[in-house]
C-alpha atoms as a PDB file:
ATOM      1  CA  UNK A   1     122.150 193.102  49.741  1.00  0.00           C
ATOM      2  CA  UNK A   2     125.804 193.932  50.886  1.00  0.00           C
ATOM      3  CA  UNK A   3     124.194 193.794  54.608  1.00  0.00           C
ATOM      4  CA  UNK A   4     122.493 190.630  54.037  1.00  0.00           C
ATOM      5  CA  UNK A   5     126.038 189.114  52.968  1.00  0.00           C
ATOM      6  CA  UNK A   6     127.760 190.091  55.863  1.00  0.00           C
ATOM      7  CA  UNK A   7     125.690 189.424  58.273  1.00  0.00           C
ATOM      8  CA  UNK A   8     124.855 186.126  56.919  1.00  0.00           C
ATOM      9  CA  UNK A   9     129.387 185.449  56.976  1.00  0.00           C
ATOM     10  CA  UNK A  10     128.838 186.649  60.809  1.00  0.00           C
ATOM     11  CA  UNK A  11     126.442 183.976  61.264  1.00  0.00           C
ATOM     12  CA  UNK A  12     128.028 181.562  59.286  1.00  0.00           C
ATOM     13  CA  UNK A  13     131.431 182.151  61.480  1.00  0.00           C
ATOM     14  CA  UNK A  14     129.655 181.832  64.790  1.00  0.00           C
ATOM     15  CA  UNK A  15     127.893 178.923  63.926  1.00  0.00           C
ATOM     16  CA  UNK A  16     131.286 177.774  62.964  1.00  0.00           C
ATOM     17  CA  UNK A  17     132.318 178.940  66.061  1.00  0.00           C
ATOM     18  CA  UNK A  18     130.377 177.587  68.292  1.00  0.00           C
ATOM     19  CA  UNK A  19     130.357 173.852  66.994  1.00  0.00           C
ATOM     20  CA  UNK A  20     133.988 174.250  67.425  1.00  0.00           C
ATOM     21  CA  UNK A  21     133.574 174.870  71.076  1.00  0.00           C
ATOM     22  CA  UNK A  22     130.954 172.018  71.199  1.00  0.00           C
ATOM     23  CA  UNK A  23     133.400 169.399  70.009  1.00  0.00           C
ATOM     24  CA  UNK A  24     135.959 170.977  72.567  1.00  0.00           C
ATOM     25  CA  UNK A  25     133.359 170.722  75.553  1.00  0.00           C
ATOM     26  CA  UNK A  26     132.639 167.154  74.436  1.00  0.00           C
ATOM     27  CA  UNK A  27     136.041 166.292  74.228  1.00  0.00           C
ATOM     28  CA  UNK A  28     137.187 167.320  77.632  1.00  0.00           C
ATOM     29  CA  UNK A  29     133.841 165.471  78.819  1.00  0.00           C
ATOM     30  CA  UNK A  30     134.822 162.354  77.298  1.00  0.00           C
ATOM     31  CA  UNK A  31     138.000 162.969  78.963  1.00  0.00           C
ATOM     32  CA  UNK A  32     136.808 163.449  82.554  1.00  0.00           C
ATOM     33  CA  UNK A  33     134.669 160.762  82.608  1.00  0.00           C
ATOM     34  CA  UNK A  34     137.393 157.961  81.408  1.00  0.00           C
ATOM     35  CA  UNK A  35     138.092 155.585  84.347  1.00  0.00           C
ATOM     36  CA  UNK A  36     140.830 156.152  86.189  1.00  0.00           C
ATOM     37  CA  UNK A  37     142.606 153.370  88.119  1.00  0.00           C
ATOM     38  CA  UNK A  38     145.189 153.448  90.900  1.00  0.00           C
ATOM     39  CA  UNK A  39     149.034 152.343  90.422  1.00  0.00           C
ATOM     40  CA  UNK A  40     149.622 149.556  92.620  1.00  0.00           C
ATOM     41  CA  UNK A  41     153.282 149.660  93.576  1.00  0.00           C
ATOM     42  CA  UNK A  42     154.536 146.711  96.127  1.00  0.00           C
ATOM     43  CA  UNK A  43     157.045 148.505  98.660  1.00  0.00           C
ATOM     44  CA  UNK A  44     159.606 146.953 100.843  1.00  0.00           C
ATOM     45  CA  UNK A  45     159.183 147.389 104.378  1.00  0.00           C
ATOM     46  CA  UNK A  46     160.274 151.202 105.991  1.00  0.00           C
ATOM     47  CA  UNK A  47     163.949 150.420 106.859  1.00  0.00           C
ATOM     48  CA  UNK A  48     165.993 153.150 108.407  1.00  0.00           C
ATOM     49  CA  UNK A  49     169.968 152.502 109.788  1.00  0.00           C
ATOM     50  CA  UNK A  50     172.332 154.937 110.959  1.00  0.00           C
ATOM     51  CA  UNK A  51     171.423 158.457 112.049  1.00  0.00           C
ATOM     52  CA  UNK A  52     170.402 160.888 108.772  1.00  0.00           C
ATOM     53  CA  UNK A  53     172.780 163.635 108.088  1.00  0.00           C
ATOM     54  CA  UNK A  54     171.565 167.124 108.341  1.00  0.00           C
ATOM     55  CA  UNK A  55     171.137 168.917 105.250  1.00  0.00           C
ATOM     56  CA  UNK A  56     172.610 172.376 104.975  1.00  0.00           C
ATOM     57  CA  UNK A  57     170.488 174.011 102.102  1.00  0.00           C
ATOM     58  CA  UNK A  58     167.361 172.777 102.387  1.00  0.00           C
ATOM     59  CA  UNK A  59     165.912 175.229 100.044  1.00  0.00           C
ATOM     60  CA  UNK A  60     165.127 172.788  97.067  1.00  0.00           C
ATOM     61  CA  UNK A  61     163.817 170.055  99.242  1.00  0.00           C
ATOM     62  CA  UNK A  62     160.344 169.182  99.556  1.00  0.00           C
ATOM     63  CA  UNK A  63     158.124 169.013 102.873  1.00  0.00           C
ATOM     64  CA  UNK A  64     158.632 165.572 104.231  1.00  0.00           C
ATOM     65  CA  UNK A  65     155.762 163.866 105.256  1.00  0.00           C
ATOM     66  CA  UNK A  66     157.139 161.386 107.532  1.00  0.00           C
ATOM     67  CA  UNK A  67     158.612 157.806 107.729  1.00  0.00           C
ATOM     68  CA  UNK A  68     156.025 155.238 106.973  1.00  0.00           C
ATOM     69  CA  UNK A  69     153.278 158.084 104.954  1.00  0.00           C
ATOM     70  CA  UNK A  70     152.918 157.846 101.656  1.00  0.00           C
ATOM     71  CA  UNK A  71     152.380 159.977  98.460  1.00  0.00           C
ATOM     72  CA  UNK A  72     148.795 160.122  96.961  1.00  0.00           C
ATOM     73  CA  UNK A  73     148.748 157.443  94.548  1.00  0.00           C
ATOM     74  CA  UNK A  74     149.087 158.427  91.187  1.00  0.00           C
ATOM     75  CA  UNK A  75     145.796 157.989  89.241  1.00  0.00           C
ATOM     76  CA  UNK A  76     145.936 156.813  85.499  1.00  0.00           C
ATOM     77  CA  UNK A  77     143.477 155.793  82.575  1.00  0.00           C
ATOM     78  CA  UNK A  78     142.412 151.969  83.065  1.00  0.00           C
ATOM     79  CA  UNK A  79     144.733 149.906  80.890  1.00  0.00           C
ATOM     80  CA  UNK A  80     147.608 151.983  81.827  1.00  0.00           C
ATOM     81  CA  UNK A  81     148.614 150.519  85.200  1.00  0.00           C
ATOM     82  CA  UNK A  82     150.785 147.728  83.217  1.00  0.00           C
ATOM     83  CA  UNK A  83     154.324 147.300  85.238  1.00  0.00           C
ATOM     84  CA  UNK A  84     156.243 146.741  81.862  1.00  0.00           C
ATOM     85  CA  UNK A  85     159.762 146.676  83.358  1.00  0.00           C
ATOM     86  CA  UNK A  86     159.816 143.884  85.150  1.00  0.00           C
ATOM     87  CA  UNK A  87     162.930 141.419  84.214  1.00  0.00           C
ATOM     88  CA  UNK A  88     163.674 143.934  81.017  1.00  0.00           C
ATOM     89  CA  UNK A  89     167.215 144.780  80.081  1.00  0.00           C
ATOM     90  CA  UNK A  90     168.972 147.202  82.140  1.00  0.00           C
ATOM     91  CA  UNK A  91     171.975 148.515  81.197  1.00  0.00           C
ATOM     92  CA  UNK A  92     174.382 151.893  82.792  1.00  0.00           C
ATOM     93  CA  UNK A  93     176.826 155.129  81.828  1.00  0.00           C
ATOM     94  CA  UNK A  94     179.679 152.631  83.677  1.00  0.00           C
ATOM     95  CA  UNK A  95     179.891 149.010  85.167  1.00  0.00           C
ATOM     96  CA  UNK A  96     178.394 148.194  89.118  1.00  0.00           C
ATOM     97  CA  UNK A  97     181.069 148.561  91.614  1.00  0.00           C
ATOM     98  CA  UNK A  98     179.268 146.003  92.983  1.00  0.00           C
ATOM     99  CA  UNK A  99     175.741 144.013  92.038  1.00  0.00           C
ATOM    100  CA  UNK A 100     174.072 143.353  88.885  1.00  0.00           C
ATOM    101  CA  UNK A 101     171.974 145.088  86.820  1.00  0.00           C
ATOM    102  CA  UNK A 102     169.937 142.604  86.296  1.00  0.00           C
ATOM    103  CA  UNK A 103     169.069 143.175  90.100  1.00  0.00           C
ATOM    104  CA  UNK A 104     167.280 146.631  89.173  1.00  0.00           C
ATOM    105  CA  UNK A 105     164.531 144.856  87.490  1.00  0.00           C
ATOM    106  CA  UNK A 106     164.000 141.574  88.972  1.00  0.00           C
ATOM    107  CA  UNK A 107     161.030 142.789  91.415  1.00  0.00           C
ATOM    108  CA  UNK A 108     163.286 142.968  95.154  1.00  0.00           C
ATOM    109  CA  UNK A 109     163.112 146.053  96.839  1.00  0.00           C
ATOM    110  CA  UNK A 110     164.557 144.793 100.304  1.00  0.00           C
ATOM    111  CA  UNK A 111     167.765 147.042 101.501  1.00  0.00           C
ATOM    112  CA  UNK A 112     170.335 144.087 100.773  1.00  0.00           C
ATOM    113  CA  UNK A 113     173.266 143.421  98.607  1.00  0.00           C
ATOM    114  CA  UNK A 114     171.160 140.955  96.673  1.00  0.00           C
ATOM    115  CA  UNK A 115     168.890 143.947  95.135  1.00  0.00           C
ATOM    116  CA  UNK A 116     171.148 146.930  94.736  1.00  0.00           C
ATOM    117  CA  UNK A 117     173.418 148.595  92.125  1.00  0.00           C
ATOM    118  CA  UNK A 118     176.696 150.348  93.393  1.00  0.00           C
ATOM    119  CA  UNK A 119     178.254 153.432  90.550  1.00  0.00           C
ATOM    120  CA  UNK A 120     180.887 155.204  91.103  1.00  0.00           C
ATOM    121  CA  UNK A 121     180.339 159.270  92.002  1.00  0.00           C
ATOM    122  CA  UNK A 122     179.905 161.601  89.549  1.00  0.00           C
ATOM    123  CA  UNK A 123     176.489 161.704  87.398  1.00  0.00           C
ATOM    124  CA  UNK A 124     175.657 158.385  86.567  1.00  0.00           C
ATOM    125  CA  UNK A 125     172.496 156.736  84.722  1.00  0.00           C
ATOM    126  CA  UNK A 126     170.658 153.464  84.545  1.00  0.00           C
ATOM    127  CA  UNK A 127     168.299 152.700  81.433  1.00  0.00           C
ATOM    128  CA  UNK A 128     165.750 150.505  81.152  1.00  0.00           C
ATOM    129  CA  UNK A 129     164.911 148.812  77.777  1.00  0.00           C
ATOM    130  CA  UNK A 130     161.097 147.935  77.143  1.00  0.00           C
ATOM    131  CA  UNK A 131     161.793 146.074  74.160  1.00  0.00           C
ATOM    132  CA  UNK A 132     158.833 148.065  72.190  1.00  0.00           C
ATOM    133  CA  UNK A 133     157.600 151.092  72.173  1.00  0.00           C
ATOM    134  CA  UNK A 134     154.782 151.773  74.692  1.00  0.00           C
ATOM    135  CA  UNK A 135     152.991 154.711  76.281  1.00  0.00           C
ATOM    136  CA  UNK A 136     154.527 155.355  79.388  1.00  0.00           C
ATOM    137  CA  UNK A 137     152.460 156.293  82.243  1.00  0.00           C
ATOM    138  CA  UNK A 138     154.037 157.058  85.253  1.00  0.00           C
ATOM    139  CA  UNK A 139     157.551 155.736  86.713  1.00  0.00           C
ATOM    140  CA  UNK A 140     159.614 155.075  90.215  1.00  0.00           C
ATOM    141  CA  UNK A 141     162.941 154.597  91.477  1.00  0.00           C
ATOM    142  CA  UNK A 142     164.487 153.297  94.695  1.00  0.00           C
ATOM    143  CA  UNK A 143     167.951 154.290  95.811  1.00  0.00           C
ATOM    144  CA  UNK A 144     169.249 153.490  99.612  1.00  0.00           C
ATOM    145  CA  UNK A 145     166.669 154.337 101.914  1.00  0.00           C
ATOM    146  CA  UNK A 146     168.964 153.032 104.607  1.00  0.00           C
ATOM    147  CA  UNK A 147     169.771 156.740 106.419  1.00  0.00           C
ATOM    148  CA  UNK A 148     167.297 158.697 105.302  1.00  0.00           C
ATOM    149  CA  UNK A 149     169.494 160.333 102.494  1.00  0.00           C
ATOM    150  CA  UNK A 150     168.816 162.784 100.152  1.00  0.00           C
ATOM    151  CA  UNK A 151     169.966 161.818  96.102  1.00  0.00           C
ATOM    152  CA  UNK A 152     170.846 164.357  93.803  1.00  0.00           C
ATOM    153  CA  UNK A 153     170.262 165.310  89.989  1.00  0.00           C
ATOM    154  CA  UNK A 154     167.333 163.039  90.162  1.00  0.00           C
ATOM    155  CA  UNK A 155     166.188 163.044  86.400  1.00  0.00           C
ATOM    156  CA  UNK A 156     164.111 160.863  84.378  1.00  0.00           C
ATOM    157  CA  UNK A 157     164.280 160.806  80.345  1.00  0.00           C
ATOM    158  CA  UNK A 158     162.545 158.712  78.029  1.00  0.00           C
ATOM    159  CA  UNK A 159     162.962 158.036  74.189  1.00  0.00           C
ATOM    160  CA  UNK A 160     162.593 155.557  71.464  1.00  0.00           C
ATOM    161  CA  UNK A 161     166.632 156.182  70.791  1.00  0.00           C
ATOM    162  CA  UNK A 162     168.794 154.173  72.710  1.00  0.00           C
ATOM    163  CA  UNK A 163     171.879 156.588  72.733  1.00  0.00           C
ATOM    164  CA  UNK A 164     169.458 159.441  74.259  1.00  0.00           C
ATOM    165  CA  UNK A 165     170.309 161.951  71.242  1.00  0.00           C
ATOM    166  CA  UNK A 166     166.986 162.261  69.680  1.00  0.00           C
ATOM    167  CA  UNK A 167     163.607 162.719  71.042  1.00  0.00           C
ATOM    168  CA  UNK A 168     164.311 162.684  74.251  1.00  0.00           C
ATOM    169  CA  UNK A 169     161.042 163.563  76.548  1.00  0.00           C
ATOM    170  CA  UNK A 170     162.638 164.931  80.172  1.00  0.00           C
ATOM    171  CA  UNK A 171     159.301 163.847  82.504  1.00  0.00           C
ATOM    172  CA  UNK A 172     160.993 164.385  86.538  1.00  0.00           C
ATOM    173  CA  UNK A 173     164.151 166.858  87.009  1.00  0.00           C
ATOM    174  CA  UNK A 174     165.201 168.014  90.433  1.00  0.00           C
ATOM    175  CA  UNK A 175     168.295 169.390  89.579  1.00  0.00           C
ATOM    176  CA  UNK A 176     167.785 172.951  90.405  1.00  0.00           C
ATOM    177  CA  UNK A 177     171.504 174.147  89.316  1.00  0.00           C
ATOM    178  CA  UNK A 178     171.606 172.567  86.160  1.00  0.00           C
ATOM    179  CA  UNK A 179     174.737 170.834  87.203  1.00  0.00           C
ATOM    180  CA  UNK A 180     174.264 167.884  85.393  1.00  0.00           C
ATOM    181  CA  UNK A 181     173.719 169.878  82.284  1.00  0.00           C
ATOM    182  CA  UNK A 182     170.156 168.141  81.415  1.00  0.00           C
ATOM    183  CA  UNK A 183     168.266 171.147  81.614  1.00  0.00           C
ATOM    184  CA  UNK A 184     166.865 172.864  85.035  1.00  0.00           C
ATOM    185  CA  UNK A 185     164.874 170.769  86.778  1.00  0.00           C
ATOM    186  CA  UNK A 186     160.978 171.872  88.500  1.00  0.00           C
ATOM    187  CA  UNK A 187     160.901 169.024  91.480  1.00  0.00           C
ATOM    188  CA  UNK A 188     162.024 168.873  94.447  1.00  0.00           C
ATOM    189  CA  UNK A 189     165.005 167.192  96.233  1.00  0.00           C
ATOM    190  CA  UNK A 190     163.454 164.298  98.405  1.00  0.00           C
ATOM    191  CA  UNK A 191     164.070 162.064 101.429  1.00  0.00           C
ATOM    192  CA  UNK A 192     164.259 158.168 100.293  1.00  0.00           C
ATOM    193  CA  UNK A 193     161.808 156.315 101.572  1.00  0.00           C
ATOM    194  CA  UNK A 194     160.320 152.583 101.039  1.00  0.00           C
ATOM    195  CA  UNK A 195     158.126 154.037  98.352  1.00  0.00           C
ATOM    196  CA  UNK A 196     160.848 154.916  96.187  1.00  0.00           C
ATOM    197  CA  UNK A 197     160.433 158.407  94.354  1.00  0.00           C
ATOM    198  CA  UNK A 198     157.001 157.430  92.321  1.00  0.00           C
ATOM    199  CA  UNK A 199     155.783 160.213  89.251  1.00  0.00           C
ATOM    200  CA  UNK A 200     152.990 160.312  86.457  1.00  0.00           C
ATOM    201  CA  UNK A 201     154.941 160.838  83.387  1.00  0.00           C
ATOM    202  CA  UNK A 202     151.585 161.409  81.068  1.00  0.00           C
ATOM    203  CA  UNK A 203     151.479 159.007  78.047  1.00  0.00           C
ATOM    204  CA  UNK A 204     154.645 159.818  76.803  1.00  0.00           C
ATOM    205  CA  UNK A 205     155.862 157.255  73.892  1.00  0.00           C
ATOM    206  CA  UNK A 206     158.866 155.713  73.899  1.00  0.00           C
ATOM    207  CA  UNK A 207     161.349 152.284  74.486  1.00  0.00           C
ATOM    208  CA  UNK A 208     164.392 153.266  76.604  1.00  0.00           C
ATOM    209  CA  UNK A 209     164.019 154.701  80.299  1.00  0.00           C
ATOM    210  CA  UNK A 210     167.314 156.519  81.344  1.00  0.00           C
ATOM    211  CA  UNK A 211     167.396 157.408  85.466  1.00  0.00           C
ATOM    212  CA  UNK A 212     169.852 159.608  86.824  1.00  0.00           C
ATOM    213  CA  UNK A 213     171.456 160.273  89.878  1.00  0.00           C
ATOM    214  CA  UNK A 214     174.629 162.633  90.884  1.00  0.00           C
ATOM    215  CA  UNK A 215     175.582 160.858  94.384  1.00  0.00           C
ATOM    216  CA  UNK A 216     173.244 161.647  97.576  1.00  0.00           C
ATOM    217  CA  UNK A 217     173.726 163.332 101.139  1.00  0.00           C
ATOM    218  CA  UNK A 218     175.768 160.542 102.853  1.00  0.00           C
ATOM    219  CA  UNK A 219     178.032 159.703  99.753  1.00  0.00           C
ATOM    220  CA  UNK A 220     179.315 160.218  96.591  1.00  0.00           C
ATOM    221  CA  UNK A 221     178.261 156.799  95.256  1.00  0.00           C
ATOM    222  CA  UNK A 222     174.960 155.935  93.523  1.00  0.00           C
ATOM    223  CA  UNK A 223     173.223 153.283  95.083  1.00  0.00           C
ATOM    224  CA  UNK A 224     169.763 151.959  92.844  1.00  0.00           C
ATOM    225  CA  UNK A 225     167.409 149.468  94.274  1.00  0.00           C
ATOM    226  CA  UNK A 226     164.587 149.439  91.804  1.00  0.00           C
ATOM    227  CA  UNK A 227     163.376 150.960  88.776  1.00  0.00           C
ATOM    228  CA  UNK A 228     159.957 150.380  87.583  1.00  0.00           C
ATOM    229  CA  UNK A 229     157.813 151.819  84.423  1.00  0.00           C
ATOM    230  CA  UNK A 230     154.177 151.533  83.803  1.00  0.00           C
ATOM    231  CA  UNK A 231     151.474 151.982  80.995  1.00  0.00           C
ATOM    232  CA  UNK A 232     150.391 150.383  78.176  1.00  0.00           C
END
């Protein structure tokens, strides 16, 4: 009897088991098979002036892949491909040196002093305010692509608090000294380029978009362009 008990609990737990792994395998099915759509990001034409300065540590750099090539474009859930920054409320850790913020969200990319944002040195941040909460899907910046710089402390945050002391979801990080004391960061330094720096960010929840920057290559300054957020 004792035998016939246990093996029927052995049963019981693999049947158990296995419909647990069932709803697992149909879960990740459903999730393969949702329809994925392409972010379509509008880029200013490739404009390089003055020579690009040479970079003495290259070692947290990524490969370049060349003036004019582009990164694959970053695939998301249909529905999700929503630019929801345009004309929102931008506001900054200080006040331009020169330009509006207003500029950062108003849809120019060209390299002009009608479209870009001039902070002092030092780490600096822009933030974006969506109005609501949404579900963020990917995001991309543009600095000065003018010599072919290279910005630094690149970090993206996003939370639903607008003083960026509670739930705040870190989603790109190249700083790989922790100097700006955010946490040490898994990306790569990168050229700037007409396409901005563009990342997936991966439904993450949330109103205010902070961008970072700790002066580039060519100057201590940080120069912003664009900033744009998509989802839902």
């Amino acid at each position: 009897m004792k035998k016939m008990l246990f093996a029927a609990a052995i049963a019981a737990a693999m049947s158990a088991s296995a419909d647990e792994a069932a709803k697992k395998s149909e879960t990740a099915e459903k999730s393969e098979n949702v329809e994925k759509v392409a972010i379509r990001m509008e880029l200013p034409e490739p404009r390089i002036v003055g020579t690009p300065k040479e970079l003495k540590d290259k070692s947290n750099l990524e490969a370049d892949p060349g003036i004019g090539k582009l990164r694959p474009a970053i695939m998301v859930p249909k529905g999700y491909d929503k630019l929801l920054s345009l004309e929102k409320t931008v506001t900054g850790s200080v006040e331009p040196l020169n330009g509006e913020f207003e500029y950062l969200t108003d849809g120019d990319k060209e390299l002009d002093m009608t479209s870009m944002v001039m902070l002092p040195g030092g780490l600096q941040w822009v933030q974006v305010d969506l109005g609501e909460e949404h579900e963020i899907s990917a995001c991309c910046v543009w600095h000065d692509q003018g010599d072919d710089r290279v910005y630094h402390d690149v970090i993206c945050q996003i939370s639903n608090d607008k003083e960026f002391k509670t739930g705040v979801k870190t989603v790109f990080n190249n700083d790989h000294d922790e100097s700006a004391k955010l946490g040490k960061g898994k990306d790569k330094e990168y050229r700037e380029r007409n396409e901005g720096r563009p990342f997936p960010v991966g439904m993450v929840k949330g109103r205010y978009v902070r961008f970072y920057s700790n002066g580039s290559s060519s100057e201590a300054g940080n120069k912003y362009i664009e900033v744009e957020v998509y989802g839902k």
